[in-house]
C-alpha atoms as a PDB file:
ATOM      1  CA  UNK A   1      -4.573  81.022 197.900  1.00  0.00           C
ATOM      2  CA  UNK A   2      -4.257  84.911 197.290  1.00  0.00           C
ATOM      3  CA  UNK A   3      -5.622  86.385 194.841  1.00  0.00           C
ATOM      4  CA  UNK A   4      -3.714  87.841 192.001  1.00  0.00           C
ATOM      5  CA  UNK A   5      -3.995  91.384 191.273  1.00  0.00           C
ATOM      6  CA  UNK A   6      -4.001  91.439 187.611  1.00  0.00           C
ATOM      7  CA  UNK A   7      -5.054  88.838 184.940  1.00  0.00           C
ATOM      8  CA  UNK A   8      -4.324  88.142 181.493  1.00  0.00           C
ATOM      9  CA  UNK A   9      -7.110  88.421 179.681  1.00  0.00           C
ATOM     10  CA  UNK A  10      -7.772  86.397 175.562  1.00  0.00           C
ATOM     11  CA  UNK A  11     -10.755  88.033 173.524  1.00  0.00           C
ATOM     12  CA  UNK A  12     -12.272  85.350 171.222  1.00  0.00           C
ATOM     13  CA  UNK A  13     -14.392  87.342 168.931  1.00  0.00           C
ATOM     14  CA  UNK A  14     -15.249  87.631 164.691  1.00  0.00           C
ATOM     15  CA  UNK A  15     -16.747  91.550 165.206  1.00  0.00           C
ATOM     16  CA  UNK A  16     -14.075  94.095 165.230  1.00  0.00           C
ATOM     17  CA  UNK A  17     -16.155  96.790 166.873  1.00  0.00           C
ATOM     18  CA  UNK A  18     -16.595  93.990 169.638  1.00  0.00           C
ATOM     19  CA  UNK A  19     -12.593  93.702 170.367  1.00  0.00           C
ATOM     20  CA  UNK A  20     -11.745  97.267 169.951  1.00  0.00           C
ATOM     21  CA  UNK A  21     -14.292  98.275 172.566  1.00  0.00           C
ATOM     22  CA  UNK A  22     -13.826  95.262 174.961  1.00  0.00           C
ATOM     23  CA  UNK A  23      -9.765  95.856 174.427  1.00  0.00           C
ATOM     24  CA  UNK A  24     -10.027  99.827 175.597  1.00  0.00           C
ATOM     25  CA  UNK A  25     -12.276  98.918 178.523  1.00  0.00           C
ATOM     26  CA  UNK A  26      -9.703  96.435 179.716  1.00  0.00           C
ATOM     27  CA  UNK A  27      -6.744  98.393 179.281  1.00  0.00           C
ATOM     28  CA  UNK A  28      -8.399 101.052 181.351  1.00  0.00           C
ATOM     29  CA  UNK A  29      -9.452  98.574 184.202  1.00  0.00           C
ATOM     30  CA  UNK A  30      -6.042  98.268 186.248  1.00  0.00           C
ATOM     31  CA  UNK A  31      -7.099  94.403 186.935  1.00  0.00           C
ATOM     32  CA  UNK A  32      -6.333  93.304 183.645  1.00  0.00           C
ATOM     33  CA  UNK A  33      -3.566  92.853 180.762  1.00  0.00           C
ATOM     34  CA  UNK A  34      -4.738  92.257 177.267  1.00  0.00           C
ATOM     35  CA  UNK A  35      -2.892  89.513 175.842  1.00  0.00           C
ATOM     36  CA  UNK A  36      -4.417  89.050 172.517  1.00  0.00           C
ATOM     37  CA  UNK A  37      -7.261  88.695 170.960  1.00  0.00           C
ATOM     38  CA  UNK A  38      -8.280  86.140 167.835  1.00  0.00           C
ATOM     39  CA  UNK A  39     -11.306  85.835 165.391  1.00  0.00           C
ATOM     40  CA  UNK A  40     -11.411  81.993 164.532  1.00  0.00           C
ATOM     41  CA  UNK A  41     -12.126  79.454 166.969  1.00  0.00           C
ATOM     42  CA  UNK A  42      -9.099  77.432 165.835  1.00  0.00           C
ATOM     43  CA  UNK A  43      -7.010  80.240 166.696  1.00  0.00           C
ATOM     44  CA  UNK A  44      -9.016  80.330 170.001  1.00  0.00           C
ATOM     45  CA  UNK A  45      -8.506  76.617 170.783  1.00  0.00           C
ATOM     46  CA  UNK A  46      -4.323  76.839 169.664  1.00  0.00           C
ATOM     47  CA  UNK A  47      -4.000  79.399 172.558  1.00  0.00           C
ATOM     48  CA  UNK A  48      -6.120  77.152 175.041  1.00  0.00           C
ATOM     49  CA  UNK A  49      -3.773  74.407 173.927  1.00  0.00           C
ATOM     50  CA  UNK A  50      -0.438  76.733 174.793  1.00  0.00           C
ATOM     51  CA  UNK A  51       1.841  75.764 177.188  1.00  0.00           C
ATOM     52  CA  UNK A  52       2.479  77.452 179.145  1.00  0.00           C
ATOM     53  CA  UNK A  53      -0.761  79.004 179.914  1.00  0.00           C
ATOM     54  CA  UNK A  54      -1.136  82.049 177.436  1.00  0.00           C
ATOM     55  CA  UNK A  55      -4.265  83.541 179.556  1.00  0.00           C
ATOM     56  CA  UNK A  56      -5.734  83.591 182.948  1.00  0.00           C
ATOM     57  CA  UNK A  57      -9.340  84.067 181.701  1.00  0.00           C
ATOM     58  CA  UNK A  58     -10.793  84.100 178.223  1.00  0.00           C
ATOM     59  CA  UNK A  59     -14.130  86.449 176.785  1.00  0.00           C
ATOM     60  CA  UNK A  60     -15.364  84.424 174.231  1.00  0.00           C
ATOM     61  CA  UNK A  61     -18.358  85.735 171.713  1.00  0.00           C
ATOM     62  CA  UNK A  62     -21.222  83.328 170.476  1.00  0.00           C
ATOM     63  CA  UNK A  63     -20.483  83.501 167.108  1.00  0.00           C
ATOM     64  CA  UNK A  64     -16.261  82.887 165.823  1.00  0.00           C
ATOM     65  CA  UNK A  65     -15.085  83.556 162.154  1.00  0.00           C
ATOM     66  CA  UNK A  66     -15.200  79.680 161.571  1.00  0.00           C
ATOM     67  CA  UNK A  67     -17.425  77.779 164.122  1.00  0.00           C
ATOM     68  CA  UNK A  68     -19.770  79.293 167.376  1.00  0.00           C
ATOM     69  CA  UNK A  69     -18.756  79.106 170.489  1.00  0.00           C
ATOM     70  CA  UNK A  70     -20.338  75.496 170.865  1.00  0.00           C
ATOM     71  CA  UNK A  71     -18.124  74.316 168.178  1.00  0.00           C
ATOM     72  CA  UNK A  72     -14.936  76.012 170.463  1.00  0.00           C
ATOM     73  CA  UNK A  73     -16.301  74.266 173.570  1.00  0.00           C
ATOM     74  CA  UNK A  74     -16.850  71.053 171.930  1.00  0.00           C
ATOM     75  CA  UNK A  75     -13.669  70.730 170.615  1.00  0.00           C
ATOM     76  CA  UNK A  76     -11.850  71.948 173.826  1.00  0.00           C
ATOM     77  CA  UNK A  77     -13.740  69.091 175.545  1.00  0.00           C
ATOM     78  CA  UNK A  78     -12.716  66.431 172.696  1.00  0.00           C
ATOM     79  CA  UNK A  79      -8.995  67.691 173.252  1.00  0.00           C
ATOM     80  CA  UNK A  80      -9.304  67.526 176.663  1.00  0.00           C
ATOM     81  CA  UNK A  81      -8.292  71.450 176.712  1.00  0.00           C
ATOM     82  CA  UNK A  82      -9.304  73.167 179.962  1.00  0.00           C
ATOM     83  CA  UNK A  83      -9.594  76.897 180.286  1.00  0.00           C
ATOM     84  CA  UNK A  84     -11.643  79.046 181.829  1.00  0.00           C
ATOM     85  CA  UNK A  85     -13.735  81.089 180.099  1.00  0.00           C
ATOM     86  CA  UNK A  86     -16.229  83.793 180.321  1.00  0.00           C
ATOM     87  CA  UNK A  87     -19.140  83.581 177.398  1.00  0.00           C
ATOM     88  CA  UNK A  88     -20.093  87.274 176.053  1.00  0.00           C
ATOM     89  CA  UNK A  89     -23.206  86.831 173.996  1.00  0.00           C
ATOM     90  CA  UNK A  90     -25.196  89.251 172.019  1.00  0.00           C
ATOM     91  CA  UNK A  91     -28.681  87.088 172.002  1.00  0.00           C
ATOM     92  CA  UNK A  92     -30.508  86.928 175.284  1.00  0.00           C
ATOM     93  CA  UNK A  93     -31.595  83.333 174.793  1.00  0.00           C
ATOM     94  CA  UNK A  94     -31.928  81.178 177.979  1.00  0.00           C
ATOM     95  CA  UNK A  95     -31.507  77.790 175.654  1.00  0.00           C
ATOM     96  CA  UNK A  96     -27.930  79.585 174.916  1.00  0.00           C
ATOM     97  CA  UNK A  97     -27.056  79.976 178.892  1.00  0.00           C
ATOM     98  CA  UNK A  98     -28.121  76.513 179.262  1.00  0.00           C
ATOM     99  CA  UNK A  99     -25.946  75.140 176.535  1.00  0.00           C
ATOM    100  CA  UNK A 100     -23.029  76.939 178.302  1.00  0.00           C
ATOM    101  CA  UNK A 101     -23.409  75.849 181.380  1.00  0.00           C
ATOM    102  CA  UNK A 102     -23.762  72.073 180.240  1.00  0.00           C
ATOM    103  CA  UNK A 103     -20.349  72.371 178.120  1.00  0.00           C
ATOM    104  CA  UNK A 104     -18.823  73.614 181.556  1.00  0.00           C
ATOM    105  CA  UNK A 105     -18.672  77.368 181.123  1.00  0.00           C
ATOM    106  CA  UNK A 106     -17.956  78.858 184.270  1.00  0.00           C
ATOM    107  CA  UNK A 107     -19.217  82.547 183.636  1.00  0.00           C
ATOM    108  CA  UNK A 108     -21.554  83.987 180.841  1.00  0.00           C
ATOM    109  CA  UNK A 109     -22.602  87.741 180.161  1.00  0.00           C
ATOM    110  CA  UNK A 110     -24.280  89.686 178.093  1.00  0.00           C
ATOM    111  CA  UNK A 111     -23.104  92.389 175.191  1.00  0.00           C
ATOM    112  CA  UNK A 112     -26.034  95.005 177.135  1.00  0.00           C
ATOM    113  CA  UNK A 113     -25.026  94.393 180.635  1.00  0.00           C
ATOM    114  CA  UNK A 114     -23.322  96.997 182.422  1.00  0.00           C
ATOM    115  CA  UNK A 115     -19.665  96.657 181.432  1.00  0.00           C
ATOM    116  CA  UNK A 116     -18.652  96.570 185.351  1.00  0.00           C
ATOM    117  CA  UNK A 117     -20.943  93.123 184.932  1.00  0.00           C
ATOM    118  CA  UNK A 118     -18.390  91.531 182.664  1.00  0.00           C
ATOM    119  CA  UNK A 119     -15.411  93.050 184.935  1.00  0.00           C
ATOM    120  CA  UNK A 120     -16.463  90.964 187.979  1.00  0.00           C
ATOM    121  CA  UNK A 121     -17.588  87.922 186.182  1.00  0.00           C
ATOM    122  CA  UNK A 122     -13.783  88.067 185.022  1.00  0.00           C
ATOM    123  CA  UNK A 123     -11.933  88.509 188.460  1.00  0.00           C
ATOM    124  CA  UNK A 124     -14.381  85.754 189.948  1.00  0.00           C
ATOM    125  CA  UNK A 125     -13.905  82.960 187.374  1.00  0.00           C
ATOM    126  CA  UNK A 126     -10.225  84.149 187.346  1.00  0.00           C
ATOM    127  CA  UNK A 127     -10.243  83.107 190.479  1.00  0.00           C
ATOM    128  CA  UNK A 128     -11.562  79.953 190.059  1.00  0.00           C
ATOM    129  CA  UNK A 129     -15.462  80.780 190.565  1.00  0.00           C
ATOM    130  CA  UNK A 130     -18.362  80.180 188.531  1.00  0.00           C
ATOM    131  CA  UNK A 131     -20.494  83.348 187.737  1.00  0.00           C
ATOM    132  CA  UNK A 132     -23.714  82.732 185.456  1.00  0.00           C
ATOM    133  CA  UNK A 133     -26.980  84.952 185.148  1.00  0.00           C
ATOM    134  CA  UNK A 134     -30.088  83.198 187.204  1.00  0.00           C
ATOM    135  CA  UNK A 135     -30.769  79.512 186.145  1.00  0.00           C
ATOM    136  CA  UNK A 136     -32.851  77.088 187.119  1.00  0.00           C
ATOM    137  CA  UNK A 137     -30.286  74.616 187.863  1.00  0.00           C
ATOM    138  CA  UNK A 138     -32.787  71.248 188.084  1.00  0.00           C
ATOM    139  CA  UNK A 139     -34.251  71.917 184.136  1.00  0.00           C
ATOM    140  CA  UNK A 140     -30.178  72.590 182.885  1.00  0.00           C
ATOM    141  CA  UNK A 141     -31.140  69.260 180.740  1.00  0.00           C
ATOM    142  CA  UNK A 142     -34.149  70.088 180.144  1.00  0.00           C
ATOM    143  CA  UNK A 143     -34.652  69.643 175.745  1.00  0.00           C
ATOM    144  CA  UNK A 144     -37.430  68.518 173.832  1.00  0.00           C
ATOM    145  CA  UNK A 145     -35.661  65.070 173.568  1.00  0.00           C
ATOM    146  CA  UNK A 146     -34.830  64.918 177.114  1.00  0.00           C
ATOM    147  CA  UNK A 147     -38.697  64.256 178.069  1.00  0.00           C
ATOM    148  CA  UNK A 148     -39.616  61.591 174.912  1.00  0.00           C
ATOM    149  CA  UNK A 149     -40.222  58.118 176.403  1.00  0.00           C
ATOM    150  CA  UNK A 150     -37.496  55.151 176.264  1.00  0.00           C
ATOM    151  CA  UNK A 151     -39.459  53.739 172.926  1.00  0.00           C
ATOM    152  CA  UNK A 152     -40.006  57.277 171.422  1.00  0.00           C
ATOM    153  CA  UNK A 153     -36.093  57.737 171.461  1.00  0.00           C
ATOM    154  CA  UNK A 154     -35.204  54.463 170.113  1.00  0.00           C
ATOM    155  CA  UNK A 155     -37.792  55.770 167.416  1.00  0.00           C
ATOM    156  CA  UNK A 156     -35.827  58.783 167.082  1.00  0.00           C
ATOM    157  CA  UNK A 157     -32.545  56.834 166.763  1.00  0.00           C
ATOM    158  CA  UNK A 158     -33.805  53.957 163.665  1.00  0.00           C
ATOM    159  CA  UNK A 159     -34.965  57.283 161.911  1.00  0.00           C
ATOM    160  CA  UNK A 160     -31.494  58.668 162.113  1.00  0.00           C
ATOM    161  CA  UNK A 161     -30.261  55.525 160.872  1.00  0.00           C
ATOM    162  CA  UNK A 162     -32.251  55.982 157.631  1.00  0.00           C
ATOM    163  CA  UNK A 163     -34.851  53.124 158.044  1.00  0.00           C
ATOM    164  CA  UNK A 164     -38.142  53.456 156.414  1.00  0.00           C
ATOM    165  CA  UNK A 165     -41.968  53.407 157.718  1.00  0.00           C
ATOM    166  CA  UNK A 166     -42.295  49.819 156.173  1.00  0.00           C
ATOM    167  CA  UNK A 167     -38.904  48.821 157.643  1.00  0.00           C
ATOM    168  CA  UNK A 168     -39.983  50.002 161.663  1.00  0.00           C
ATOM    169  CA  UNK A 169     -43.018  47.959 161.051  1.00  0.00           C
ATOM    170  CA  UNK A 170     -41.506  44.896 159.933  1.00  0.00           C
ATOM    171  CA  UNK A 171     -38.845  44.939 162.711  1.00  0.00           C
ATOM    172  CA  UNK A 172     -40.840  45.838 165.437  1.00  0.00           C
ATOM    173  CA  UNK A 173     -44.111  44.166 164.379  1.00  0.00           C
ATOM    174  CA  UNK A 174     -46.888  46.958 164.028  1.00  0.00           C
ATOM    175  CA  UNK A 175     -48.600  48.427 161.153  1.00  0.00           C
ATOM    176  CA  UNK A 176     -47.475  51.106 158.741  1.00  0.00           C
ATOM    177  CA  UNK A 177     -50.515  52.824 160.147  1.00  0.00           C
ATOM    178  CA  UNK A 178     -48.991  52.374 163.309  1.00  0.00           C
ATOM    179  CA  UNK A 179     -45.629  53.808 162.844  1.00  0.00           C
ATOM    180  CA  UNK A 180     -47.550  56.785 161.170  1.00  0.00           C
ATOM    181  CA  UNK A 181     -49.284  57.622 164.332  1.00  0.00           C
ATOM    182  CA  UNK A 182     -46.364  57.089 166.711  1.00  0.00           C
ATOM    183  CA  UNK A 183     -44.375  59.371 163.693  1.00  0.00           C
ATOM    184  CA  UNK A 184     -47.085  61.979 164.558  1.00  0.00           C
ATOM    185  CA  UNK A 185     -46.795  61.982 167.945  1.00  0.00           C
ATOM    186  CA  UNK A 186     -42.925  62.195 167.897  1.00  0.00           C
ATOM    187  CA  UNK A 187     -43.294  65.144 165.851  1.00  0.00           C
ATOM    188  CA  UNK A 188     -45.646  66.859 168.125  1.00  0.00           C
ATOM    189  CA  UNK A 189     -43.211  66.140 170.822  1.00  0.00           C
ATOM    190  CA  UNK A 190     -40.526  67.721 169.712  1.00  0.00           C
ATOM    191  CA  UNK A 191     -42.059  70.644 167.689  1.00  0.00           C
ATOM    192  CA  UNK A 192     -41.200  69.549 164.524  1.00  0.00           C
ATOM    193  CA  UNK A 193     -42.951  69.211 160.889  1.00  0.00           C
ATOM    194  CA  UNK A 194     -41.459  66.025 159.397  1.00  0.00           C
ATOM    195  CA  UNK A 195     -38.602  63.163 160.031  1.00  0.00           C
ATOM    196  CA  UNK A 196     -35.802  65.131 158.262  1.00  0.00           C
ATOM    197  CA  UNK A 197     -36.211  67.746 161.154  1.00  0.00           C
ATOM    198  CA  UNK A 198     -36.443  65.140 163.813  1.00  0.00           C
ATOM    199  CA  UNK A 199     -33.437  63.409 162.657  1.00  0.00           C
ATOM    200  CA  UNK A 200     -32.062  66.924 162.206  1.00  0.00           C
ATOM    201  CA  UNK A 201     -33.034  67.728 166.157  1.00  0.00           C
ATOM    202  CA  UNK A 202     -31.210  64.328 166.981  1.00  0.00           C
ATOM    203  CA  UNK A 203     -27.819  64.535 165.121  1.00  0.00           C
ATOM    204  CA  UNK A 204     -27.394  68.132 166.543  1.00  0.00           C
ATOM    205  CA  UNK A 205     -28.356  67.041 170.130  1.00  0.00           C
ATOM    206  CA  UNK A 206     -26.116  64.026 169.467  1.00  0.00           C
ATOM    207  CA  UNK A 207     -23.055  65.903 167.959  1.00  0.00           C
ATOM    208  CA  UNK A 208     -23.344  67.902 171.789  1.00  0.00           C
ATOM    209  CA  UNK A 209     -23.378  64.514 173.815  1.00  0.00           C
ATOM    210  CA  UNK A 210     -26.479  64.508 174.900  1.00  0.00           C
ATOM    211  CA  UNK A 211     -28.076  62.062 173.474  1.00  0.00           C
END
């Protein structure tokens, strides 16, 4: 299929500076139309949802007026939206890339990268390509809950449901002592000081679908 020789390009971003730069680049690139650009990730996800297609290619920032990009992505996925999109974050966190990638972002770039960067990443998952920075594709699922044992997660999961030391040692047969040292252990595991941030870890790892 040819490609086409200019694309119509959303901006999904909360910081004004952001859009006013990213919309003068574009308008100078001959590649590209602006078509709009929104603050709020539920003005974000009502132009995925247009039909016909309002965009070609979407830059989306980490952080919306209402939700993160996470939140956008999520949601997309719930409503069964498909777009494709091009993350543009300002935090060079690898646990970010990864979470983009695992929601099905097909290109990610960063706000200090060479603006010809971004350009590229455009035309290529404009074209239907994925275009990420360097990952380690095999540890992509790779979270602190993602190596506990079978019994340490259903741990994890009674905790979330609010049961108490004495009830996990009445149902499962052990000690209080017991739970208290598997408790421990869990903690350790995932880098945490106390059940409220385990159960914390576990509803936000949950709310992704990955747990």
């Amino acid at each position: 299929m040819p490609e086409k020789s200019r694309f119509r390009i959303l901006i999904g971003e909360r910081n004004p500076l952001v859009v006013a730069a990213l919309g003068d680049m574009i308008s100078r690139d001959g590649r590209f139309d602006l078509v709009d650009s929104v603050q709020a990730g539920e003005a974000f996800l009502r132009a995925a949802a247009a039909t016909p297609p309002q965009f070609d290619v979407a830059v989306l920032g980490w952080k919306l007026s209402d939700m993160d990009a996470v939140g956008v992505l999520t949601a997309m996925q719930r409503r069964s939206l498909h777009a494709r999109l091009v993350i543009f974050s300002n935090d060079h966190d690898i646990a970010i890339l990864k979470q983009c990638v695992r929601l099905g972002v097909q290109g990610f770039c960063y706000q200090f990268d060479d603006p010809a960067i971004l350009f590229d990443t455009l035309v290529a998952v404009a074209n239907g390509r994925i275009c990420v920075p360097y990952l380690d594709v095999s540890k992509i699922n790779d979270t602190p809950i993602s190596r506990l044992t079978t019994r340490e997660r259903e741990l994890l999961s009674v905790l979330a449901d609010g049961w108490t030391n004495l009830q996990i040692a009445t149902r499962t047969g052990i000690s209080e002592n017991t739970v208290k040292y598997h408790l421990r252990n869990l903690y350790d595991k995932l880098d945490v000081r106390n059940r409220a941030m385990a159960v914390a870890l576990y509803a936000g790892e949950r709310n992704r679908g990955r747990v």
